[in-house]
Protein backbone atom coordinates (compact mmCIF):
# COMPACT_ATOMS: atom_id res chain seq x y z
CA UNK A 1 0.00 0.00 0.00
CA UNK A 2 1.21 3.05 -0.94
CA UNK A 3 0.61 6.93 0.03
CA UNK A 4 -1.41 7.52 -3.21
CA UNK A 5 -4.13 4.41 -1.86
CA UNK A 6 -3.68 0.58 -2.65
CA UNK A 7 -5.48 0.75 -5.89
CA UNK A 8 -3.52 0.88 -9.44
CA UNK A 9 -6.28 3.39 -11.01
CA UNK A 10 -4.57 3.54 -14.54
CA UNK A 11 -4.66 -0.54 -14.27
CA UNK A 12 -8.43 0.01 -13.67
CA UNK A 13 -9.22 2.27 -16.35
CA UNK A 14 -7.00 0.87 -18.88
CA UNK A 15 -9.38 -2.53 -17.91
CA UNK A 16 -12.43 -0.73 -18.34
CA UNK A 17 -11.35 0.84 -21.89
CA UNK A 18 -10.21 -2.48 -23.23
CA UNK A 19 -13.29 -4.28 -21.58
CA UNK A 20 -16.24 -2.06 -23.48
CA UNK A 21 -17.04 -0.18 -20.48
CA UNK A 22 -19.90 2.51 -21.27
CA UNK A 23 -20.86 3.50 -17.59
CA UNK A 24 -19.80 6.67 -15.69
CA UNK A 25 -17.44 7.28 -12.87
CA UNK A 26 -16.51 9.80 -10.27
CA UNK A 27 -14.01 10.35 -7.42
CA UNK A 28 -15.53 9.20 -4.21
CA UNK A 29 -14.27 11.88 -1.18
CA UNK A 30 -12.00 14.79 -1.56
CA UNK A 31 -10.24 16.79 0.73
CA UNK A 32 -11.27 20.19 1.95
CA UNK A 33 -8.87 22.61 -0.14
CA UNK A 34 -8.30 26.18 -1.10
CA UNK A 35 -9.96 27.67 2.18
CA UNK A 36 -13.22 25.47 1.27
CA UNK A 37 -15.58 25.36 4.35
CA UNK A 38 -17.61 21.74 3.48
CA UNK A 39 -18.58 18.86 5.21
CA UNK A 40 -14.86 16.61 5.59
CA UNK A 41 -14.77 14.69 2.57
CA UNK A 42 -16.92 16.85 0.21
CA UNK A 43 -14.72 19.39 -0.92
CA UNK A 44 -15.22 20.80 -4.03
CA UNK A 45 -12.15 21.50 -5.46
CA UNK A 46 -10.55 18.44 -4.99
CA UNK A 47 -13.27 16.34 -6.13
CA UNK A 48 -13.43 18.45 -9.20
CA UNK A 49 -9.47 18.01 -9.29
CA UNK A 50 -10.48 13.51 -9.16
CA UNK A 51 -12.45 14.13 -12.21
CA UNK A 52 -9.84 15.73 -14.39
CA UNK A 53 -7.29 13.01 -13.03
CA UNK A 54 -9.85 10.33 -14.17
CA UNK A 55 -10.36 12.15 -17.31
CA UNK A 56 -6.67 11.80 -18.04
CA UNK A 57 -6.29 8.57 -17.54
CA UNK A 58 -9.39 7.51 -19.61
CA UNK A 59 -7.39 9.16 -22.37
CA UNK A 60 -4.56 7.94 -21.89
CA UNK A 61 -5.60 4.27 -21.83
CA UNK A 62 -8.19 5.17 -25.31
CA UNK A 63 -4.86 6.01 -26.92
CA UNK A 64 -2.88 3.06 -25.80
CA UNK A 65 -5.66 1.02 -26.98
């Protein structure tokens, strides 16, 4: 287990690319950043920061494919 989680999330997408998938993800919690006042875990920002970091690696495994 590392610091970034125990998960390999490129492994994961690049599975879901080469497996068909058609469904829709999102990051799960995010930390409370930028002076953000939310409940712990529901911070804007970074969640919004997960999607763009999910984004990237749904195109990078598309190209790969």
């Amino acid at each position: 287990m590392s610091a970034m989680g125990s998960l390999d999330m490129a492994e994961i997408v690049r599975q879901l690319v080469e497996n068909g998938f058609d469904g829709y993800v999102r990051p799960d919690h995010g930390r409370n950043i930028f002076g953000e006042n939310q409940k712990p875990g529901y911070g804007l920002y970074d969640r919004a920061l997960g999607c763009a970091y999910i984004n990237g690696l749904f195109e990078m495994a598309e190209k790969g494919k």
